[in-house]
C-alpha atoms as a PDB file:
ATOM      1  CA  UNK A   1      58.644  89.250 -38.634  1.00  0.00           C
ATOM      2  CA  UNK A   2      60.797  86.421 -36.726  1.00  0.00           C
ATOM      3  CA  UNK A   3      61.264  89.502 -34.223  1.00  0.00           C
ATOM      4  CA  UNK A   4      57.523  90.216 -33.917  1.00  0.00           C
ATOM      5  CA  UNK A   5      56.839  86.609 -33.113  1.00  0.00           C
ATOM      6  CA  UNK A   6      59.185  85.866 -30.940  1.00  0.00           C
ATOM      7  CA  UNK A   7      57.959  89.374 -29.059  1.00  0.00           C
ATOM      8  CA  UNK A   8      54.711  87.873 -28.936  1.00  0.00           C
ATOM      9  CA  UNK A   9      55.155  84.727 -27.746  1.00  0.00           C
ATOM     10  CA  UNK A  10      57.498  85.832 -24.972  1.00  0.00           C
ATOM     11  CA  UNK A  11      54.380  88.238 -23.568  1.00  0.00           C
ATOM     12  CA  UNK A  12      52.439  85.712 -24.216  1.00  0.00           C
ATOM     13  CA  UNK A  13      54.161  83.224 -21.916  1.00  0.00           C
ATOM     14  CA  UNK A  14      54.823  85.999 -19.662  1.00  0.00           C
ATOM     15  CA  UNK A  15      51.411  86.938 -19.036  1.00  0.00           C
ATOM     16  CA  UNK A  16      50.271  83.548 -18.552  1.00  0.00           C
ATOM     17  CA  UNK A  17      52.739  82.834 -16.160  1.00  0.00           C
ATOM     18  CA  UNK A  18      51.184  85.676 -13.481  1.00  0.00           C
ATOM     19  CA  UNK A  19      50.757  83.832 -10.145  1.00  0.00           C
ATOM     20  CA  UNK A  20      47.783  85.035  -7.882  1.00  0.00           C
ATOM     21  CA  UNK A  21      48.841  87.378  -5.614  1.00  0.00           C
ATOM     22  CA  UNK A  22      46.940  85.864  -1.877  1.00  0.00           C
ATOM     23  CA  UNK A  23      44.141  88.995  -0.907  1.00  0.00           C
ATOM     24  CA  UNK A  24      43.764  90.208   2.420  1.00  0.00           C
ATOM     25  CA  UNK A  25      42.037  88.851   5.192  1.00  0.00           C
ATOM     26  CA  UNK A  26      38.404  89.935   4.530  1.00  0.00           C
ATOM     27  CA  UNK A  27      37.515  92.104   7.519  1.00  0.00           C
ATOM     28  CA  UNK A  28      34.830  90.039  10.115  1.00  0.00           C
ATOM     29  CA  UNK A  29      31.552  90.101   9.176  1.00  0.00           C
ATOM     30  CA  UNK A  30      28.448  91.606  11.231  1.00  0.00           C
ATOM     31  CA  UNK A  31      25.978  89.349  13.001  1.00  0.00           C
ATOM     32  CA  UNK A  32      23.055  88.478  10.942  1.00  0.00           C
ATOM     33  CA  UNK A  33      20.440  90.894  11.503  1.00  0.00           C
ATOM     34  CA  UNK A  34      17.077  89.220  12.529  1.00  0.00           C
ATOM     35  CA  UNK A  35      14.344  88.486   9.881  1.00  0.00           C
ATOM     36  CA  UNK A  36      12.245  91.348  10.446  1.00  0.00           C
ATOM     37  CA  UNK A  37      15.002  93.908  10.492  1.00  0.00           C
ATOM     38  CA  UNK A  38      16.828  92.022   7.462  1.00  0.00           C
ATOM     39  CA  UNK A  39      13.197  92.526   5.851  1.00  0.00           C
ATOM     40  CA  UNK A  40      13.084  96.320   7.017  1.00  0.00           C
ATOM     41  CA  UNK A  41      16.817  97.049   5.824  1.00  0.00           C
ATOM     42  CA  UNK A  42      16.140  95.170   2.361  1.00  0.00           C
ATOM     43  CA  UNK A  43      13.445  97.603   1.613  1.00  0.00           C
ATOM     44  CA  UNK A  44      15.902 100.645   2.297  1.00  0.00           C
ATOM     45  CA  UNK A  45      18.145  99.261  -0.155  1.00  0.00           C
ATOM     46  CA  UNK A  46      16.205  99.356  -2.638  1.00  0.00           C
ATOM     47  CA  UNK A  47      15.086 102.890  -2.270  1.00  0.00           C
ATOM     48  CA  UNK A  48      16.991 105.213  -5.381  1.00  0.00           C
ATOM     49  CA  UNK A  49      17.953 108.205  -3.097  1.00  0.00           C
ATOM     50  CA  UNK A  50      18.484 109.064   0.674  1.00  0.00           C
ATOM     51  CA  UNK A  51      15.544 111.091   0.968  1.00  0.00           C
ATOM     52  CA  UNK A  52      14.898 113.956   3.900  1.00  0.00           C
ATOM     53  CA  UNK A  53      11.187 113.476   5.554  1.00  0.00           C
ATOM     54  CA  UNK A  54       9.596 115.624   2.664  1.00  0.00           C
ATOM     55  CA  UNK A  55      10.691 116.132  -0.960  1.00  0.00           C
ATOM     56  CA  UNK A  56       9.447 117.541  -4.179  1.00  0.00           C
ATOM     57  CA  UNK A  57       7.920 120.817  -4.876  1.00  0.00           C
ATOM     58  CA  UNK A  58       5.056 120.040  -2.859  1.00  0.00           C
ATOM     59  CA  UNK A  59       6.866 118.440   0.548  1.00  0.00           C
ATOM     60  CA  UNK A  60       5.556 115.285  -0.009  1.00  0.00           C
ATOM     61  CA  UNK A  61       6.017 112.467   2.119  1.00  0.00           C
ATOM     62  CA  UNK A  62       9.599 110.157   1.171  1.00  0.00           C
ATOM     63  CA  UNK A  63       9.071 106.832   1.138  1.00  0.00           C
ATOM     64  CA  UNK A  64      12.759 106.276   1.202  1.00  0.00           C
ATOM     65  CA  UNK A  65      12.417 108.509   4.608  1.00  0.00           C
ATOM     66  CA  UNK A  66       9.605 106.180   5.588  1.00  0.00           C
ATOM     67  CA  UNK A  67      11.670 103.293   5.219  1.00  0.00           C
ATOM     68  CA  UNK A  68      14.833 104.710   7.178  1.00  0.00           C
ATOM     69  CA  UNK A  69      12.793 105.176  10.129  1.00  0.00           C
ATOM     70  CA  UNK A  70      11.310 101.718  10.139  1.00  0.00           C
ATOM     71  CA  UNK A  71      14.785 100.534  10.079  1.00  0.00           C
ATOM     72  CA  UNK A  72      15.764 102.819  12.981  1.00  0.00           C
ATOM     73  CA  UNK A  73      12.574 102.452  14.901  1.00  0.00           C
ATOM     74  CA  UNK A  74      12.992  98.255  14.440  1.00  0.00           C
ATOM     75  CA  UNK A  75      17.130  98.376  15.333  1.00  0.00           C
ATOM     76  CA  UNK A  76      18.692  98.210  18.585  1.00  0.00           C
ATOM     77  CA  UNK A  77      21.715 100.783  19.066  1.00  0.00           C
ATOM     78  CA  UNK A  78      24.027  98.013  18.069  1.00  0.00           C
ATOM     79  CA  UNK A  79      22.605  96.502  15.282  1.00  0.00           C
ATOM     80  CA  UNK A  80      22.530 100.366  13.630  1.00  0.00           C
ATOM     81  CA  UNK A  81      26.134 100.800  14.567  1.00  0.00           C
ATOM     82  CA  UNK A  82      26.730  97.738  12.201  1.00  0.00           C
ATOM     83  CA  UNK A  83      24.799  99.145   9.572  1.00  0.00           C
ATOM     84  CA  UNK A  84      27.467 101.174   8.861  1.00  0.00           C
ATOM     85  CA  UNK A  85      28.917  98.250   6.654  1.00  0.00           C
ATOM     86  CA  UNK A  86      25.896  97.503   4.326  1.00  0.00           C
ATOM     87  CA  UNK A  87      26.970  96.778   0.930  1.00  0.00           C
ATOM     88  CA  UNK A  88      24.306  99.651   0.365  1.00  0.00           C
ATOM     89  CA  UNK A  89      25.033 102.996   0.186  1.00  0.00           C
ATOM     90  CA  UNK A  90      21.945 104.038   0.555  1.00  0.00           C
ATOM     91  CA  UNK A  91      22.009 101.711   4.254  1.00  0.00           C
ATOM     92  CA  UNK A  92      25.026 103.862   5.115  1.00  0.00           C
ATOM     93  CA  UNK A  93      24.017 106.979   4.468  1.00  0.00           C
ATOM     94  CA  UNK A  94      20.695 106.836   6.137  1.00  0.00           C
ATOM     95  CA  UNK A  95      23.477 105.334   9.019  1.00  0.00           C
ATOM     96  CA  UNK A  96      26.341 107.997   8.397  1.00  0.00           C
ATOM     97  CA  UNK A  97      23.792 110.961   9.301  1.00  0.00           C
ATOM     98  CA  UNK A  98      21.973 109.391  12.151  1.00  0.00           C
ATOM     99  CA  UNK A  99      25.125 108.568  13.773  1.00  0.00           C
ATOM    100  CA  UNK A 100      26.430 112.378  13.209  1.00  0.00           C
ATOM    101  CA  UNK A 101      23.143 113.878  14.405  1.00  0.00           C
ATOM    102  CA  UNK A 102      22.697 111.787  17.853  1.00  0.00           C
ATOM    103  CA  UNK A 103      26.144 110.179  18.802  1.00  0.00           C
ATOM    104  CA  UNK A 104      28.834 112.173  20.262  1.00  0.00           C
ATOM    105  CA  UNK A 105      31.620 112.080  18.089  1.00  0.00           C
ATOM    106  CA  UNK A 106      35.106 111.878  20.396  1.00  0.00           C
ATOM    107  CA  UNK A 107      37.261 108.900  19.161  1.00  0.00           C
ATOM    108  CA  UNK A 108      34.761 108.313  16.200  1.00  0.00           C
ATOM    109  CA  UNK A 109      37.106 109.458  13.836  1.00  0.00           C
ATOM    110  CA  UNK A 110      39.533 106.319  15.428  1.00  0.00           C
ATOM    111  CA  UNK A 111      36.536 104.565  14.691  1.00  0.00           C
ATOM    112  CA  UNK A 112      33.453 103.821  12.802  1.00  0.00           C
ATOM    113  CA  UNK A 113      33.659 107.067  11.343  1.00  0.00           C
ATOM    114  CA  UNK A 114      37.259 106.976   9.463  1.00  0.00           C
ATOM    115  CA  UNK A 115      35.804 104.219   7.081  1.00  0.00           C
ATOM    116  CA  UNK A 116      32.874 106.096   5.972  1.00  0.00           C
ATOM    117  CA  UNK A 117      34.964 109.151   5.516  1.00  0.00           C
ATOM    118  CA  UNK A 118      37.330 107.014   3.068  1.00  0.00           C
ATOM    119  CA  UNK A 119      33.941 105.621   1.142  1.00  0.00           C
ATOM    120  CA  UNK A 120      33.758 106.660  -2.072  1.00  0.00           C
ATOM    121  CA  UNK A 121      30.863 104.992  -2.828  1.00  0.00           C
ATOM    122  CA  UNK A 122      28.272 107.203  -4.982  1.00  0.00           C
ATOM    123  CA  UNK A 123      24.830 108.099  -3.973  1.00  0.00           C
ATOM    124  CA  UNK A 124      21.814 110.012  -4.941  1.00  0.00           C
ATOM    125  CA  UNK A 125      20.384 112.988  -2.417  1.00  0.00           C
ATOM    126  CA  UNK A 126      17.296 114.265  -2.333  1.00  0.00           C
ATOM    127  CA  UNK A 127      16.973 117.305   0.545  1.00  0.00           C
ATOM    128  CA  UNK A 128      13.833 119.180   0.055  1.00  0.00           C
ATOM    129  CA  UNK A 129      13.482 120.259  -3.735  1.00  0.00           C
ATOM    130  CA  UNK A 130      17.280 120.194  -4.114  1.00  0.00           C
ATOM    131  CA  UNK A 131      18.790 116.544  -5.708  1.00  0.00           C
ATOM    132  CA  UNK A 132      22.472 115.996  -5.585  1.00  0.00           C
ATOM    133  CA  UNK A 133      24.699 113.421  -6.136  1.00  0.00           C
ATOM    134  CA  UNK A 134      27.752 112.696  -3.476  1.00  0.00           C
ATOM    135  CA  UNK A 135      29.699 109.986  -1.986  1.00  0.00           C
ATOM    136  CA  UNK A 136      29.463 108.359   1.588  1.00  0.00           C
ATOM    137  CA  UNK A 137      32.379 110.294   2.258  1.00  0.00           C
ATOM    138  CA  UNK A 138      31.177 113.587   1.152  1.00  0.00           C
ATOM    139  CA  UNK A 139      27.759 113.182   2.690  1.00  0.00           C
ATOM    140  CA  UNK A 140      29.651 112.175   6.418  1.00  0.00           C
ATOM    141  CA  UNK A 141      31.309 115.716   5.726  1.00  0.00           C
ATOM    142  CA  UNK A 142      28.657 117.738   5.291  1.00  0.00           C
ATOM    143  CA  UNK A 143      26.999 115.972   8.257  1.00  0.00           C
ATOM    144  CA  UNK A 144      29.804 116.988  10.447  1.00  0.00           C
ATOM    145  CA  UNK A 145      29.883 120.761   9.056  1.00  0.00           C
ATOM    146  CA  UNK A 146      26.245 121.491   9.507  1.00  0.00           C
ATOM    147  CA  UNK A 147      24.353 118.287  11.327  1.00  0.00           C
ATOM    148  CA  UNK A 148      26.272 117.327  14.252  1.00  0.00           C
ATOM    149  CA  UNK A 149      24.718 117.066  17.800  1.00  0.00           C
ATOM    150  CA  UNK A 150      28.016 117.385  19.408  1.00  0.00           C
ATOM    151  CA  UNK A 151      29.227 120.412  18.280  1.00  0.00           C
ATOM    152  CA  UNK A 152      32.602 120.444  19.761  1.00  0.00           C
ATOM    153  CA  UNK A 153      33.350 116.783  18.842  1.00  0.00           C
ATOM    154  CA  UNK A 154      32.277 117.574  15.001  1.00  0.00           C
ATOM    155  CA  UNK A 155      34.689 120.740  15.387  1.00  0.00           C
ATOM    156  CA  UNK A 156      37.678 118.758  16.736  1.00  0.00           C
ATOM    157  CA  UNK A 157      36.919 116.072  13.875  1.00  0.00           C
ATOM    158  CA  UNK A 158      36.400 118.667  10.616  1.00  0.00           C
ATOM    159  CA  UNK A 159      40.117 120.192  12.601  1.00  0.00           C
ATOM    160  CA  UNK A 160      41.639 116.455  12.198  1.00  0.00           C
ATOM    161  CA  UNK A 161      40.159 115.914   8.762  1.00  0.00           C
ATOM    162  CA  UNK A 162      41.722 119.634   7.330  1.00  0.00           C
ATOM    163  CA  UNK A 163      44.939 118.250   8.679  1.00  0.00           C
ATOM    164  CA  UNK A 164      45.163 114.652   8.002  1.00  0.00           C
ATOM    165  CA  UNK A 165      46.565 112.928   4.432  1.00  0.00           C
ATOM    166  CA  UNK A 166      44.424 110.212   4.869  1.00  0.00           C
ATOM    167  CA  UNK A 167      41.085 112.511   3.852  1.00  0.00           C
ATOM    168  CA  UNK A 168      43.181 114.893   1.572  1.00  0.00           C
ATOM    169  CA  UNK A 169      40.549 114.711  -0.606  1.00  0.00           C
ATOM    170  CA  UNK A 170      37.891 116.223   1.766  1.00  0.00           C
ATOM    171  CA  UNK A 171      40.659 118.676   3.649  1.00  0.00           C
ATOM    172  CA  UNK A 172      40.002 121.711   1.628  1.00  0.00           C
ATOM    173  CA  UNK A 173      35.890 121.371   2.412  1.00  0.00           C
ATOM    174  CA  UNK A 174      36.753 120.376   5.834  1.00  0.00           C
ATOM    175  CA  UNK A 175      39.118 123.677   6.696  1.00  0.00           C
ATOM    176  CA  UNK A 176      35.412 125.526   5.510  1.00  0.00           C
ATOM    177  CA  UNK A 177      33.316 124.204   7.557  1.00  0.00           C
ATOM    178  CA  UNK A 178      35.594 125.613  10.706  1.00  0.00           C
ATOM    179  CA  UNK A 179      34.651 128.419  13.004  1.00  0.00           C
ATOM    180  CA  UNK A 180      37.116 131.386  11.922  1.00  0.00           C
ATOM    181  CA  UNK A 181      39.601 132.301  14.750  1.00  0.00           C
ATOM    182  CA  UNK A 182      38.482 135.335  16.634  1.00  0.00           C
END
């Protein structure tokens, strides 16, 4: 019994005696966004899903779509670009596919690009009829395999990703998405 007390009071003291460790240097953050926009990007938050333009059986109109293009039609190039750090997922993956679909992607994956590919934040999809759930990461993926404006760039980025540690967990999907060698 002495044994089990003295055992206790010996975790006890050194568990208590844990100093705080100091935590990184939070990263800088974006520019305010202007009322309107902050209004505009609020909204988007709160939608459940990233929604294509028409869902449901019947097509019907998203208003989570509805509320990504307000955003997009209200933000300048920049203030999109910074998007890509909303504490929302939903905010950055409305972001995460525009940015595939209409930016060229050389150097994005030394850039805003490798942090949404490492975000494992969860997410609901809705494309069509067909609801999903996914990660930042995983949705930036598929962008690249079957979304991407600049074909070549999303090519030389799904090449990187297959070989790269850093996305191991998205290699194996990546290496799919790749042309087979003639």
């Amino acid at each position: 019994m002495r044994t089990l007390i003295t055992l206790v009071a010996v975790v006890f003291v050194a568990c208590t005696q844990v100093q705080a460790q100091p935590s990184p240097s939070p990263a800088p953050a974006p520019a305010p966004l202007r009322a309107e926009l902050a209004r505009l990007v609020d909204a988007l938050a709160a939608m459940p899903r990233v929604e294509s333009s028409h869902v449901g059986v019947a097509g019907a109109p998203s208003p989570a779509w509805a509320a990504w293009e307000a955003v997009k039609n209200a933000a300048t190039a920049t203030e999109l670009a910074e998007l890509v750090t909303h504490p929302s997922p939903i905010v950055r993956g409305y972001v995460t596919q525009h940015r595939v679909r209409t930016e060229r992607l050389s150097g994005a994956l030394d850039g805003w690009l490798a942090p949404l590919l490492a975000d494992r934040a969860a997410l609901g999809t809705t494309d069509g009829c067909m609801l999903a759930e996914t990660t930042i990461a995983e949705l930036a993926l598929e962008e690249l395999c079957w979304n991407a404006s600049d074909k070549d760039g999303a090519r030389a980025t799904l090449s990187r990703v297959a070989e790269d540690p850093r996305w191991s967990a998205l290699a194996e999907r990546a290496a799919r998405c790749l042309p087979e060698a003639p």
